[in-house]
C-alpha atoms as a PDB file:
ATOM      1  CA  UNK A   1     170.470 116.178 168.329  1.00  0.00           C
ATOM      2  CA  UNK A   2     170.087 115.997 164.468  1.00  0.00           C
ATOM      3  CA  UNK A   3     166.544 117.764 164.769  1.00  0.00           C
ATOM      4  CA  UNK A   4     168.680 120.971 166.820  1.00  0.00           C
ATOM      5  CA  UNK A   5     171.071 121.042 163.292  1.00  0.00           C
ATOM      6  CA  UNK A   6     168.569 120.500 160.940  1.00  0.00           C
ATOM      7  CA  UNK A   7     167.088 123.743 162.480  1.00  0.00           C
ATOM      8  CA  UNK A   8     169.733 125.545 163.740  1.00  0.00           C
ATOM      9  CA  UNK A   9     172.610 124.661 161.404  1.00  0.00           C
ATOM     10  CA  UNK A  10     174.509 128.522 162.426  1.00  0.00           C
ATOM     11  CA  UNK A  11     175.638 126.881 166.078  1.00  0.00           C
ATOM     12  CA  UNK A  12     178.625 127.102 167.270  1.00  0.00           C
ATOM     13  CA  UNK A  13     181.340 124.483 167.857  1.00  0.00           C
ATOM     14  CA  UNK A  14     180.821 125.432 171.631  1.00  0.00           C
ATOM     15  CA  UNK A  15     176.605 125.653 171.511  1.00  0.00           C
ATOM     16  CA  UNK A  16     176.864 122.167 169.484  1.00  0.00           C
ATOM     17  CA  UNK A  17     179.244 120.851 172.460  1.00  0.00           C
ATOM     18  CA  UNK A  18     176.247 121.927 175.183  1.00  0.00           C
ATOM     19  CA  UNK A  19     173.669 121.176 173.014  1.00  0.00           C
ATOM     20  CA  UNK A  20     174.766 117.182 172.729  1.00  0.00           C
ATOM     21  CA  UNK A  21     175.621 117.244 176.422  1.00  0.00           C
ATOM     22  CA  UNK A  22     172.193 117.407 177.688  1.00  0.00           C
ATOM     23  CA  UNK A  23     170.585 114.093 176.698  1.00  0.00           C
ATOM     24  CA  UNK A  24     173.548 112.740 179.033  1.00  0.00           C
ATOM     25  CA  UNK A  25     173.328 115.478 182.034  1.00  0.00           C
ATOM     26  CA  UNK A  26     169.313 114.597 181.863  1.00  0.00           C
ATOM     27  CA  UNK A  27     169.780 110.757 181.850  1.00  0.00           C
ATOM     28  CA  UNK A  28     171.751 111.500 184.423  1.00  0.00           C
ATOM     29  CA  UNK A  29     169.658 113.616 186.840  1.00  0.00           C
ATOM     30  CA  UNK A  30     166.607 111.862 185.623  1.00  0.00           C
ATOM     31  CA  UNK A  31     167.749 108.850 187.097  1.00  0.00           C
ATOM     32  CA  UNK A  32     168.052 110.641 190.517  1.00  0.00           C
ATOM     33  CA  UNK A  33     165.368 113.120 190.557  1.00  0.00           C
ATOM     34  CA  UNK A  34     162.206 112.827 188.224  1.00  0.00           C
ATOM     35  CA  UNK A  35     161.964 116.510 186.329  1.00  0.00           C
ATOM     36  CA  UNK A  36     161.395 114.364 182.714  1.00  0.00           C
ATOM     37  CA  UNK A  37     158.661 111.943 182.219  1.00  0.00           C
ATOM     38  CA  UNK A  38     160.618 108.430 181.400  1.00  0.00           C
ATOM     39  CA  UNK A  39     158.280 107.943 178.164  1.00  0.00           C
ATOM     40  CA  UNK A  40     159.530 111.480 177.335  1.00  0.00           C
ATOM     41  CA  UNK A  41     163.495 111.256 177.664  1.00  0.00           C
ATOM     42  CA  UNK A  42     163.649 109.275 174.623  1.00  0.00           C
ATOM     43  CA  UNK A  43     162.577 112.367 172.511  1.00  0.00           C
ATOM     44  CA  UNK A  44     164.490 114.628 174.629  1.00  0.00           C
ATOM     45  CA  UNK A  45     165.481 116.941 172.131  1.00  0.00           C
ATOM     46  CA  UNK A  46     162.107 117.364 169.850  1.00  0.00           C
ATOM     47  CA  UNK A  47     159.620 117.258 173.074  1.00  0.00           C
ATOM     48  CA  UNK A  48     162.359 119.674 175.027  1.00  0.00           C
ATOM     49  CA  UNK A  49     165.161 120.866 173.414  1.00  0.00           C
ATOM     50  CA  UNK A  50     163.929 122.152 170.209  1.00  0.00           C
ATOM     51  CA  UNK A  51     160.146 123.022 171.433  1.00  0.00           C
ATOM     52  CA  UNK A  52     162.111 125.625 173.767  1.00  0.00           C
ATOM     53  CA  UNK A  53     163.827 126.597 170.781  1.00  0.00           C
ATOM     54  CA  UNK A  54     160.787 127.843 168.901  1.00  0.00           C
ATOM     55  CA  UNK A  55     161.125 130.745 170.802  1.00  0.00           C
ATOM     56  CA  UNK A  56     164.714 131.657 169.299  1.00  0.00           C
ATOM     57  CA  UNK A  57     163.005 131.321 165.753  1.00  0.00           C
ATOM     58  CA  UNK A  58     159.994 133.854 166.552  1.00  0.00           C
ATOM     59  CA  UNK A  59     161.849 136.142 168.712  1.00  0.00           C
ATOM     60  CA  UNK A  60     165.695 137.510 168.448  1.00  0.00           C
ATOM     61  CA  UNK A  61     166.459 138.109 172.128  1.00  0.00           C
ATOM     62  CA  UNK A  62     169.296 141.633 172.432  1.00  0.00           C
ATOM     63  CA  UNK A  63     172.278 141.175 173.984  1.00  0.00           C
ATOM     64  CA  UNK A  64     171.845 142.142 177.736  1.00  0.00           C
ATOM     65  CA  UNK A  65     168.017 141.418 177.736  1.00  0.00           C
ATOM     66  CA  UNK A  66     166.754 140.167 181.457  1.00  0.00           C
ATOM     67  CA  UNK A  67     164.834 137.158 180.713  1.00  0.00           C
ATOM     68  CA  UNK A  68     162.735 135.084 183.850  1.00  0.00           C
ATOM     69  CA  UNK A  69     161.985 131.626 183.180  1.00  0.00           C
ATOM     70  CA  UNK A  70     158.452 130.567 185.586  1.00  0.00           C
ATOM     71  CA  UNK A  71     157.923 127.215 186.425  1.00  0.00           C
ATOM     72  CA  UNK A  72     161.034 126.107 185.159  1.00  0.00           C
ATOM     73  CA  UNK A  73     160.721 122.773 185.924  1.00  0.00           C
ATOM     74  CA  UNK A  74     163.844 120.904 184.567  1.00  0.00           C
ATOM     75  CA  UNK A  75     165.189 123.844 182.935  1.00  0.00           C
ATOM     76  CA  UNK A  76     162.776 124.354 180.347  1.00  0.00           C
ATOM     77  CA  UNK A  77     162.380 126.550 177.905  1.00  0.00           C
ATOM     78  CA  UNK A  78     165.191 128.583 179.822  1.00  0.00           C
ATOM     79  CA  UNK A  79     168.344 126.485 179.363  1.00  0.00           C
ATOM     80  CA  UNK A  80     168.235 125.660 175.706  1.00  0.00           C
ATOM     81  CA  UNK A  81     167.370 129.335 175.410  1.00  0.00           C
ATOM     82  CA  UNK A  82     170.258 130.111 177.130  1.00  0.00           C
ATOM     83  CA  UNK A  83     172.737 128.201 175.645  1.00  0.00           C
ATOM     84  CA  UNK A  84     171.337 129.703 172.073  1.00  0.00           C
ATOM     85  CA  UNK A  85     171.914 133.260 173.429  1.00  0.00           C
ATOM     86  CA  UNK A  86     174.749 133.260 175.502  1.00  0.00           C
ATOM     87  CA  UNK A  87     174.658 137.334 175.897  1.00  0.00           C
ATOM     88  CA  UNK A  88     171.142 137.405 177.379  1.00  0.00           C
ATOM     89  CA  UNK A  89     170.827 136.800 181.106  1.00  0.00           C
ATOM     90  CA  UNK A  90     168.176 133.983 182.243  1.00  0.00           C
ATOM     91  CA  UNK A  91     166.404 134.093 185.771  1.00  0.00           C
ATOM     92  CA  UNK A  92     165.234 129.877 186.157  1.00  0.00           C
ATOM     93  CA  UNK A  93     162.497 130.235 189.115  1.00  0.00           C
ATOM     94  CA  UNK A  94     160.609 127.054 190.041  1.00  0.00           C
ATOM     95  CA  UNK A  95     158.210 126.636 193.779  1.00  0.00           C
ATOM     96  CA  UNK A  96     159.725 123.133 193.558  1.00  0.00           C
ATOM     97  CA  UNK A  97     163.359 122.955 195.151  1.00  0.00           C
ATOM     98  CA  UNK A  98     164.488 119.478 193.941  1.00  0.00           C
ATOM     99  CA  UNK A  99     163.986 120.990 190.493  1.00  0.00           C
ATOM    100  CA  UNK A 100     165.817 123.704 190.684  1.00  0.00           C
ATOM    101  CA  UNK A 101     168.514 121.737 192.147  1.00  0.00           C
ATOM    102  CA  UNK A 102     168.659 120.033 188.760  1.00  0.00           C
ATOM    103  CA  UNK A 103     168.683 122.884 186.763  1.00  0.00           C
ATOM    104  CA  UNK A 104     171.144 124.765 188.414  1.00  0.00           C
ATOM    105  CA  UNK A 105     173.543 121.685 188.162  1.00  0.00           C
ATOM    106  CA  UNK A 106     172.766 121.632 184.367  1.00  0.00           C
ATOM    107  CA  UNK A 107     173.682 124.905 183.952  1.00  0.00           C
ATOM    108  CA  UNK A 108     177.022 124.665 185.992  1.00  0.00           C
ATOM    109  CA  UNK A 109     177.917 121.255 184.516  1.00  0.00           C
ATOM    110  CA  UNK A 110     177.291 123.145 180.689  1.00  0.00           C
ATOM    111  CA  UNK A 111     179.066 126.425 182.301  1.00  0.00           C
ATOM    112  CA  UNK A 112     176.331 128.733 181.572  1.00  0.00           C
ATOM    113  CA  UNK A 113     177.795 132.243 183.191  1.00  0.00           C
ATOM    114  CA  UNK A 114     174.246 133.655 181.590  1.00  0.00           C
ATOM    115  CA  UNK A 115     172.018 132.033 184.283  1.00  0.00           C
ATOM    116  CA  UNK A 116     170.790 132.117 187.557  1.00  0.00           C
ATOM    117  CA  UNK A 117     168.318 130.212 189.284  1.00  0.00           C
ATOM    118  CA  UNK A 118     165.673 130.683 192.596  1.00  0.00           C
ATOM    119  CA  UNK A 119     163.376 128.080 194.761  1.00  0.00           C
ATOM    120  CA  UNK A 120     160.928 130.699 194.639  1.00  0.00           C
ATOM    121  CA  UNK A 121     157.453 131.132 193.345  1.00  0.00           C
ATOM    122  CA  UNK A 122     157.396 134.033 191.039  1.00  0.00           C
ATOM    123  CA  UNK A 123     154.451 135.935 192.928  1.00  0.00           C
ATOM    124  CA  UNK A 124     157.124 136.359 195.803  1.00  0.00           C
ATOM    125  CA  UNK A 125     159.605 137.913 193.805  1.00  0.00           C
ATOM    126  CA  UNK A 126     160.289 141.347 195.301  1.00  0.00           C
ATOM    127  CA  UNK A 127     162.938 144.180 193.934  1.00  0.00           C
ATOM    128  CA  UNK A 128     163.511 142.798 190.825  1.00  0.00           C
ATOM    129  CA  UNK A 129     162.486 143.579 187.003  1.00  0.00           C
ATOM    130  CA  UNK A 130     162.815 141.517 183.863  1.00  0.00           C
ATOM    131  CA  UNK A 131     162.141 142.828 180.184  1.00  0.00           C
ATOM    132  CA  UNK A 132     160.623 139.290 179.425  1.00  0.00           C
ATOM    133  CA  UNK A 133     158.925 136.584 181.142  1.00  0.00           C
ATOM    134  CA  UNK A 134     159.077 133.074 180.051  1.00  0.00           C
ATOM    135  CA  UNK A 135     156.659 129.861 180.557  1.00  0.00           C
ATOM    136  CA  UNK A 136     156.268 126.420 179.314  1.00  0.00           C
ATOM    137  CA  UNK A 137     152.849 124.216 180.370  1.00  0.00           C
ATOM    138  CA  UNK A 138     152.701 125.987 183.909  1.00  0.00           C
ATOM    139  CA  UNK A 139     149.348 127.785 184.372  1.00  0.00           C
ATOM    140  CA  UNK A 140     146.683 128.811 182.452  1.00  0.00           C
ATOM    141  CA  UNK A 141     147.215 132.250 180.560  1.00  0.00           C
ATOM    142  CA  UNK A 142     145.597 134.651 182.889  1.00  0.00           C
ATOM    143  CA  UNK A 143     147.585 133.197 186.166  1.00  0.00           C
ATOM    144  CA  UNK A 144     150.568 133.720 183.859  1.00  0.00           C
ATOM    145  CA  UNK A 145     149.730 137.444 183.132  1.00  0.00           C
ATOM    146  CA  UNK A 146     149.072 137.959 186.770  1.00  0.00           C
ATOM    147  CA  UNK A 147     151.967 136.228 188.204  1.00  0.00           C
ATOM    148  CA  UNK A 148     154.723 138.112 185.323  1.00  0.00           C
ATOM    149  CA  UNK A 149     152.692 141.797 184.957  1.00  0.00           C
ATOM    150  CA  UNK A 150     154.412 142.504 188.467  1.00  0.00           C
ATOM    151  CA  UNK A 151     158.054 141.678 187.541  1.00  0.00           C
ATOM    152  CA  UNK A 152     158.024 143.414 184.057  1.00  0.00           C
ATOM    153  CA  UNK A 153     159.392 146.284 182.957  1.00  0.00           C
ATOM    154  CA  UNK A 154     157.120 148.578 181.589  1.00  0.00           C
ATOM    155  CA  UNK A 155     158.475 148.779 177.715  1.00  0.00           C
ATOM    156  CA  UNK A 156     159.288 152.217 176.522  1.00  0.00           C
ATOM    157  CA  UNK A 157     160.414 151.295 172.854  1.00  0.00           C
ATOM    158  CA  UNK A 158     157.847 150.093 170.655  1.00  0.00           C
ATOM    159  CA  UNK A 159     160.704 148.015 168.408  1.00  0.00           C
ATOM    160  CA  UNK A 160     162.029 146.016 171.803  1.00  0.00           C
ATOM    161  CA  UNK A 161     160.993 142.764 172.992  1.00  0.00           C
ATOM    162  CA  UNK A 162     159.094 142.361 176.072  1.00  0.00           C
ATOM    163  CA  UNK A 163     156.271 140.767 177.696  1.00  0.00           C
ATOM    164  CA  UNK A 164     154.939 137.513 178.429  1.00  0.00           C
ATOM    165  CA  UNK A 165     155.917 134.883 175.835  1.00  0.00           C
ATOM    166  CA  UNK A 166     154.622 131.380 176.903  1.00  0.00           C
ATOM    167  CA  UNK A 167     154.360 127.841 175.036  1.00  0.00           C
ATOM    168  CA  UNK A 168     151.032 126.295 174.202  1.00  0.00           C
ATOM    169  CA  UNK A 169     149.558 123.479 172.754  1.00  0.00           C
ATOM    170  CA  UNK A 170     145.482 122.564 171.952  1.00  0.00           C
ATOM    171  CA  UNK A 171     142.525 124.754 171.681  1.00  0.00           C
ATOM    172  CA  UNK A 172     143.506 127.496 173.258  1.00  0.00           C
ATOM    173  CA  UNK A 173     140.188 129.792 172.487  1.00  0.00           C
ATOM    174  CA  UNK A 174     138.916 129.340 175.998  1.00  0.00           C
ATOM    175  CA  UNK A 175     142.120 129.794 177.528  1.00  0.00           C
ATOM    176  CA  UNK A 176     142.493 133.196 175.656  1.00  0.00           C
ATOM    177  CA  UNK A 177     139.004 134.402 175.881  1.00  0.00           C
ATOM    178  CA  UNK A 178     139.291 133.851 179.803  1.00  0.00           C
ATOM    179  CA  UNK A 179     142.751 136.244 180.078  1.00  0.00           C
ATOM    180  CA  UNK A 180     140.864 139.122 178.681  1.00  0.00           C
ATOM    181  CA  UNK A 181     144.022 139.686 176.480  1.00  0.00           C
ATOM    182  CA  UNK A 182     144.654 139.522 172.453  1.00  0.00           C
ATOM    183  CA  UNK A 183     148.114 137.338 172.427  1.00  0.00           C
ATOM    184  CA  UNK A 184     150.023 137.479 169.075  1.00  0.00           C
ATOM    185  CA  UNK A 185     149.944 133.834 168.380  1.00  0.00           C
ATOM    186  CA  UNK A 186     152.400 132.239 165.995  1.00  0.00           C
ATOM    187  CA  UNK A 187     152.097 128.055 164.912  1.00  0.00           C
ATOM    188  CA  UNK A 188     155.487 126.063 165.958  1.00  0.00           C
ATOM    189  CA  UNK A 189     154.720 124.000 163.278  1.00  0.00           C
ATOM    190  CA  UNK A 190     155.389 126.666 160.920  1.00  0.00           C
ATOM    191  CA  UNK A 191     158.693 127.247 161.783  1.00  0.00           C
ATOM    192  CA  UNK A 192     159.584 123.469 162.434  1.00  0.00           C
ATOM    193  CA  UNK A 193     157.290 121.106 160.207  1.00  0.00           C
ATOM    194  CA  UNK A 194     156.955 117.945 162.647  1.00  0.00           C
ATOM    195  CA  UNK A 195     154.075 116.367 163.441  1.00  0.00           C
ATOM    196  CA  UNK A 196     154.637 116.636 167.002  1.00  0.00           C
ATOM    197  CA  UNK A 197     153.935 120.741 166.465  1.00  0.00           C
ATOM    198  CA  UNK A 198     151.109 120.420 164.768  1.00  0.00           C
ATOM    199  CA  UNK A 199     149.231 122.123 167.496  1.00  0.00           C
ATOM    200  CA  UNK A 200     151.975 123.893 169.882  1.00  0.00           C
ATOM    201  CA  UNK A 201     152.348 127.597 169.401  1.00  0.00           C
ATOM    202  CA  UNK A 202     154.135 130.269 171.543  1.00  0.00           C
ATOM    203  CA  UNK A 203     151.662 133.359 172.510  1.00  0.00           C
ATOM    204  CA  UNK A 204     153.082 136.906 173.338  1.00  0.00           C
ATOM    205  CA  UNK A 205     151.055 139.068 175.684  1.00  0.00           C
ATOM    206  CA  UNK A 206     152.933 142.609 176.284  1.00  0.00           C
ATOM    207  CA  UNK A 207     151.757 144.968 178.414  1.00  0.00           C
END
């Protein structure tokens, strides 16, 4: 929790509340339903917690922005995200329903009015839009493009935030080179000087 202050030392009373409630509401879960490696819950909020939170340094999300979270796993990046901007509205989407399960009970346990969540692979999704499209360590980038270009808005001001905005970590040349796309890449480890960043970045594709 002292990484989360050391880097985000504008919280509020409430956001520092939810914030230290989640190493508790994960032990918790954890213990019932595996969405956390055990070697992992130890540095919940570096590996977790603050790695989702590299997105909130790179990118300030508008009030009212629509926001889908694929392959949420155990809530990740989309809960810390939502916690940090309580005005933005977060879609949590995972094909795994034991997951979800999690998450959602994470969000009502930290009273999160700014999320929703869906058993539902995001290639299904029908009749819905989102401005942005979320995605930590689910698919390689060109599945990701395919899967979100569907459920996008098509952006119609240059100055607004949209896209595809996924985390990454290792060589990701190949990876790159085989989506055909030029992401804007930015280094966590620029923005939060630990070792364990040293090669995780988020990528932005928009469309």
């Amino acid at each position: 929790m002292e990484l989360i202050l050391k880097y985000f030392p504008q919280l509020s009373k409430e956001q520092v509340q939810q914030f230290a409630a989640l190493d508790a509401l994960y032990k918790e879960w954890n213990a019932k339903i595996n969405v956390i490696s055990r070697k992992d819950m130890d540095g919940l909020y570096q590996k977790h917690v603050l790695h989702s939170l590299s997105i909130a340094k790179i990118f300030q999300f508008p009030p009212g922005l629509r926001v889908i979270d694929i392959g949420t796993g155990g809530g990740f990046p989309g809960i810390p995200l939502a916690i940090y901007f309580p005005e933005v509205h977060f879609h949590l989407t995972d094909s795994i329903g034991k997951k979800i399960k999690v998450t959602q009970a994470i969000a009502d346990a930290l009273q999160l009015k700014n999320v929703t969540t869906e058993h539902i692979r995001s290639e299904e999704i029908k009749n819905r839009k989102f401005e942005v499209a979320l995605s930590r360590a689910v698919a390689p980038l060109s599945d990701l493009i395919q899967w979100s270009k569907p459920i996008l808005n098509k952006n119609n001001h240059p100055n607004s935030i949209h896209g595809l905005i996924c985390l990454k970590g290792g060589d990701l040349t190949e990876e790159i080179a085989n989506s055909k796309t030029h992401p804007h890449i930015f280094s966590i480890y620029q923005y939060f000087p630990e070792k364990y960043f040293e090669e995780k970045y988020v990528l932005q594709v928009t469309f």
